[in-house]
N, C-alpha and C. Protein backbone atom coordinates (compact mmCIF):
# COMPACT_ATOMS: atom_id res chain seq x y z
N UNK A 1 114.19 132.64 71.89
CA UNK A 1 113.72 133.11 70.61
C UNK A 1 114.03 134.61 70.48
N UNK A 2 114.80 135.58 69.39
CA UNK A 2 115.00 136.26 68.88
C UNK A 2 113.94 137.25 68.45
N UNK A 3 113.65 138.34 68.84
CA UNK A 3 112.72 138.97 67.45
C UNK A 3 113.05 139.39 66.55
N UNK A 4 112.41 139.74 65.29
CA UNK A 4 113.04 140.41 64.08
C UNK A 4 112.56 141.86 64.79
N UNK A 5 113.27 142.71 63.66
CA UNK A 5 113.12 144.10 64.04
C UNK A 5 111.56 144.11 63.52
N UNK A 6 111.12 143.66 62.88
CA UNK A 6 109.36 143.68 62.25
C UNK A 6 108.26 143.35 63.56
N UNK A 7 108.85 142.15 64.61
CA UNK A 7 108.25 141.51 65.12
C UNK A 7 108.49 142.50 66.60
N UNK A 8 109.39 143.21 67.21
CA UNK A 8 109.85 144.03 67.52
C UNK A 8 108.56 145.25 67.76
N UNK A 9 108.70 145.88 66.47
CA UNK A 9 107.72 146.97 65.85
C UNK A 9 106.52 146.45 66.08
N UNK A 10 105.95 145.39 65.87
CA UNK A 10 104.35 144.99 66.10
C UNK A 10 104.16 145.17 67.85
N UNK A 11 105.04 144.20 68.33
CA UNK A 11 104.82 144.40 69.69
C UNK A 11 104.69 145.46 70.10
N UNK A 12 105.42 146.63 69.58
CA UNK A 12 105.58 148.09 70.18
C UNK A 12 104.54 148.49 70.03
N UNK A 13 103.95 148.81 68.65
CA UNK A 13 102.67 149.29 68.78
C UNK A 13 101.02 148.88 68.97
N UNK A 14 101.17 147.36 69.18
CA UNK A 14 100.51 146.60 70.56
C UNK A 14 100.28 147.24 71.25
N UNK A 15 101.67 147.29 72.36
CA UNK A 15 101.67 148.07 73.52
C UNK A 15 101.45 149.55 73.68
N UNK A 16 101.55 149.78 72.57
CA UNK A 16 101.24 152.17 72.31
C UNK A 16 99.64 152.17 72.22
N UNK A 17 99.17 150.69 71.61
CA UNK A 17 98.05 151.29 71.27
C UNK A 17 96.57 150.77 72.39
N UNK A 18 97.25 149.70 73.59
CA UNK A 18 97.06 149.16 74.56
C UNK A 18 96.80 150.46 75.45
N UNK A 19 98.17 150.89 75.71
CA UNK A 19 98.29 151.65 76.54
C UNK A 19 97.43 153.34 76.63
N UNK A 20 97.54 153.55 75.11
CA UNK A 20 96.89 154.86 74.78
C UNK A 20 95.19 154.91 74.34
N UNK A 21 94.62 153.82 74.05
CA UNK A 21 93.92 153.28 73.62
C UNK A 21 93.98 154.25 72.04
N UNK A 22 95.04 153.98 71.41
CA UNK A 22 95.17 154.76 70.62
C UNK A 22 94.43 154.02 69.08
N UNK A 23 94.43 155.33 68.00
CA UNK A 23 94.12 154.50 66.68
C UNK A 23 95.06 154.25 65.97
N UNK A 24 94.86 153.61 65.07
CA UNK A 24 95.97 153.72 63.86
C UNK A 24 96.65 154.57 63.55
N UNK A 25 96.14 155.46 62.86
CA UNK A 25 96.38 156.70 62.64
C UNK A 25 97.49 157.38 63.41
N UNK A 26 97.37 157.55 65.19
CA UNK A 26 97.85 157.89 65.70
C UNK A 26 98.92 157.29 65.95
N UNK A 27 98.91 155.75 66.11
CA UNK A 27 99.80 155.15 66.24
C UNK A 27 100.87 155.09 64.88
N UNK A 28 100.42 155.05 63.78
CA UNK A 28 101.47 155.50 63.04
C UNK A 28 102.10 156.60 62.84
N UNK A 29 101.39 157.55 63.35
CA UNK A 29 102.30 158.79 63.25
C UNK A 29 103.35 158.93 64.65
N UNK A 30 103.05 158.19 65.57
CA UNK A 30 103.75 158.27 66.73
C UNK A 30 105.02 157.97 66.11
N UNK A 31 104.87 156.33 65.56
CA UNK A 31 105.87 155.69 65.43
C UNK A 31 106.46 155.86 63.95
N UNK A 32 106.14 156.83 63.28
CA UNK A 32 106.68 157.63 62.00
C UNK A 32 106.46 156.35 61.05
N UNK A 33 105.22 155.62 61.04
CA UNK A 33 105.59 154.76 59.91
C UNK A 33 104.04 154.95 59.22
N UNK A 34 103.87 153.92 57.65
CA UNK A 34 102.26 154.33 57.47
C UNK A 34 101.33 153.42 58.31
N UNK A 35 100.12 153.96 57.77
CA UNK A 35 98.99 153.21 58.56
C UNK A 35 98.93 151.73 58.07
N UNK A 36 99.20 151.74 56.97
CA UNK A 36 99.54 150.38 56.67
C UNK A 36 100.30 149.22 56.86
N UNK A 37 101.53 149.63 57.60
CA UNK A 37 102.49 149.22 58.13
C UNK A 37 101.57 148.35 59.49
N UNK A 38 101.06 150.11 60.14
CA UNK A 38 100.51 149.63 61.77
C UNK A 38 99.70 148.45 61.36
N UNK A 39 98.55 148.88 60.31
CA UNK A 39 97.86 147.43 60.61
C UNK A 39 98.17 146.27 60.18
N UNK A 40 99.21 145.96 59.51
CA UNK A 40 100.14 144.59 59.09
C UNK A 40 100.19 144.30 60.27
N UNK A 41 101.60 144.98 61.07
CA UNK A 41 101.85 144.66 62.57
C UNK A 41 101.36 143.90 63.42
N UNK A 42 99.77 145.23 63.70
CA UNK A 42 99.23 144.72 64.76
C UNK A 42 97.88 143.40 64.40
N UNK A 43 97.37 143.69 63.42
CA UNK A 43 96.50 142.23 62.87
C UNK A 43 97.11 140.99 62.40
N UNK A 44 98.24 141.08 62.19
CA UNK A 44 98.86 139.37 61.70
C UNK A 44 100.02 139.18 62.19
N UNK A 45 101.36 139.95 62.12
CA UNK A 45 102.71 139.81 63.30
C UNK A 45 102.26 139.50 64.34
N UNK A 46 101.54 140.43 65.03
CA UNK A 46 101.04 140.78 66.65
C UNK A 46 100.04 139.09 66.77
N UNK A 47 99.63 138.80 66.24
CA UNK A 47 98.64 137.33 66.66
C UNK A 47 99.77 136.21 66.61
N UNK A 48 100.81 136.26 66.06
CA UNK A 48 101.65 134.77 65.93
C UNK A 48 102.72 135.12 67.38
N UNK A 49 102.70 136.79 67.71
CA UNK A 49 104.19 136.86 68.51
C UNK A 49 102.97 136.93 70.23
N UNK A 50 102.54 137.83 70.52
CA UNK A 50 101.52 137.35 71.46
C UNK A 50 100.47 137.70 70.88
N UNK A 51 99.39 136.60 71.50
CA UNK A 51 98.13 136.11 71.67
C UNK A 51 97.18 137.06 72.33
N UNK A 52 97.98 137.28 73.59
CA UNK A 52 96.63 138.10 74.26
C UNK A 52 97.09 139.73 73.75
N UNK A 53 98.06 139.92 73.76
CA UNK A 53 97.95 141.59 73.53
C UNK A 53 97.21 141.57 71.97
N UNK A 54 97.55 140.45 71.35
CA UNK A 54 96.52 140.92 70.00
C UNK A 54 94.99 141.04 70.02
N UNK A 55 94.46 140.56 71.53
CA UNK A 55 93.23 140.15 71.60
C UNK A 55 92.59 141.75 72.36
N UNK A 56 93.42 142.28 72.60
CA UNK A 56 93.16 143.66 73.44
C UNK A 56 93.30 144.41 72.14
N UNK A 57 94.27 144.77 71.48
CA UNK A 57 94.53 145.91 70.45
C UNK A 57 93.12 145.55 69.34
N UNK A 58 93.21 144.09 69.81
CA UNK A 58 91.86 143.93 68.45
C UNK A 58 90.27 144.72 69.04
N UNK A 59 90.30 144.22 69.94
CA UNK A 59 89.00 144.63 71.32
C UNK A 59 89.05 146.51 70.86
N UNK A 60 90.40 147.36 71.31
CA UNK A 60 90.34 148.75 71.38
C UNK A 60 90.13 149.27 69.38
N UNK A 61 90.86 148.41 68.43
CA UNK A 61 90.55 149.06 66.97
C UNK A 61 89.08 148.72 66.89
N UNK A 62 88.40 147.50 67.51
CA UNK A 62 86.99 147.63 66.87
C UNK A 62 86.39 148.54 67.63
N UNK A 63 86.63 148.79 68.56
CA UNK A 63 85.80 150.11 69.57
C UNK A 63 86.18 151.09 68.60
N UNK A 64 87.36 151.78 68.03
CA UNK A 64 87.59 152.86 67.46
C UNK A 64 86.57 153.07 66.08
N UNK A 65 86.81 151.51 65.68
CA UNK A 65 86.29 151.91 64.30
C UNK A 65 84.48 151.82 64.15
N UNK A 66 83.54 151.18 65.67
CA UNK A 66 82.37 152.01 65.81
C UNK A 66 82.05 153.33 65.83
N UNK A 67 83.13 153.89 67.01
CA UNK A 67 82.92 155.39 66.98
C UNK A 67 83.53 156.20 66.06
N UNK A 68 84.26 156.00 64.80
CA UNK A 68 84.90 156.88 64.09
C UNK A 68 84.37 157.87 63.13
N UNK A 69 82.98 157.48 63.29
CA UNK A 69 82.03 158.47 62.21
C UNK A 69 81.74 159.14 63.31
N UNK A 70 81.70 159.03 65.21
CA UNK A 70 81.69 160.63 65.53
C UNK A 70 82.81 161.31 66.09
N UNK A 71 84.22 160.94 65.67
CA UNK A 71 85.32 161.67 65.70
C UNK A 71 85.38 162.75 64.50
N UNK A 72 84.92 162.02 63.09
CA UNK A 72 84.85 162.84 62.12
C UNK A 72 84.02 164.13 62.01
N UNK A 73 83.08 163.69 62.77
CA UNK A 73 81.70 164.35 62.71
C UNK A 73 82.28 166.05 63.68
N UNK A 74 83.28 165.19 64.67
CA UNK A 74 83.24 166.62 66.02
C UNK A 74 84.25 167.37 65.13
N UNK A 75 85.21 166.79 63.96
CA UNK A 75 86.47 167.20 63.61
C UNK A 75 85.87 168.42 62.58
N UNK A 76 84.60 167.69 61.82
CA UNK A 76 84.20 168.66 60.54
C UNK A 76 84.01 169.93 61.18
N UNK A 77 83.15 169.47 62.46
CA UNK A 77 82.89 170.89 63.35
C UNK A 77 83.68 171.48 63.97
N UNK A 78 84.67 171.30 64.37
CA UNK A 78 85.58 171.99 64.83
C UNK A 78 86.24 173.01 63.84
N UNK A 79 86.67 172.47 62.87
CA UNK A 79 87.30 172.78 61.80
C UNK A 79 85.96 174.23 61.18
N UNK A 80 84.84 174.20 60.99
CA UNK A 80 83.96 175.11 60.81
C UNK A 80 83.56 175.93 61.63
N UNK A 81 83.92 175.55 62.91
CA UNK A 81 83.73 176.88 64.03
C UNK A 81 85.21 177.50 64.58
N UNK A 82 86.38 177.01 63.78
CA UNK A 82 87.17 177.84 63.39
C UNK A 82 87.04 178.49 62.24
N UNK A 83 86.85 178.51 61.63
CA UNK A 83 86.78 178.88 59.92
C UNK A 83 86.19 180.27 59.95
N UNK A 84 84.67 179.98 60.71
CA UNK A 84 83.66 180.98 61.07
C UNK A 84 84.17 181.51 61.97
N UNK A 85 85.23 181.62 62.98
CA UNK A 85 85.72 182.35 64.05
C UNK A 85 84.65 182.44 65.15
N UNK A 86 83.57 181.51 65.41
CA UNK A 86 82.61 181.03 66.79
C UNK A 86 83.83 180.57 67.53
């Protein structure tokens, strides 16, 4: 069996986002495409081409997307204790 270049791309960032326990976000900017792209990929390509890596990338986005209100939270602050020069 052949992959398409689509099916290709899902796997890849499967594996980027396996490996990095990365987010979306990141993973699309790695791989220069939108976030929308990534999550086509990895939620519906990625489940028909493998099974288990979709079951991991799914496992690491729902971990991300519990904690993502305190990534935002450290980012606002960061961003304001530069601003303020603390």
């Amino acid at each position: 069996m052949t992959y398409t270049e689509h099916e290709e791309r899902a796997k890849a960032l499967g594996e980027y986002i396996v490996r990095n326990k990365a987010t979306v976000r990141q993973a699309a900017k790695y791989f220069s495409v939108s976030k929308s792209t990534v999550h086509t990929d990895v939620a519906y390509r990625l489940r028909n081409i493998d099974g288990e890596l979709w079951c991991k990338v799914k496992e690491i986005l729902s971990e991300n997307k519990q904690t993502r209100h305190i990534r935002g939270g450290m980012a606002t602050r960061e961003k304001y204790r530069i601003k303020n020069g603390v």
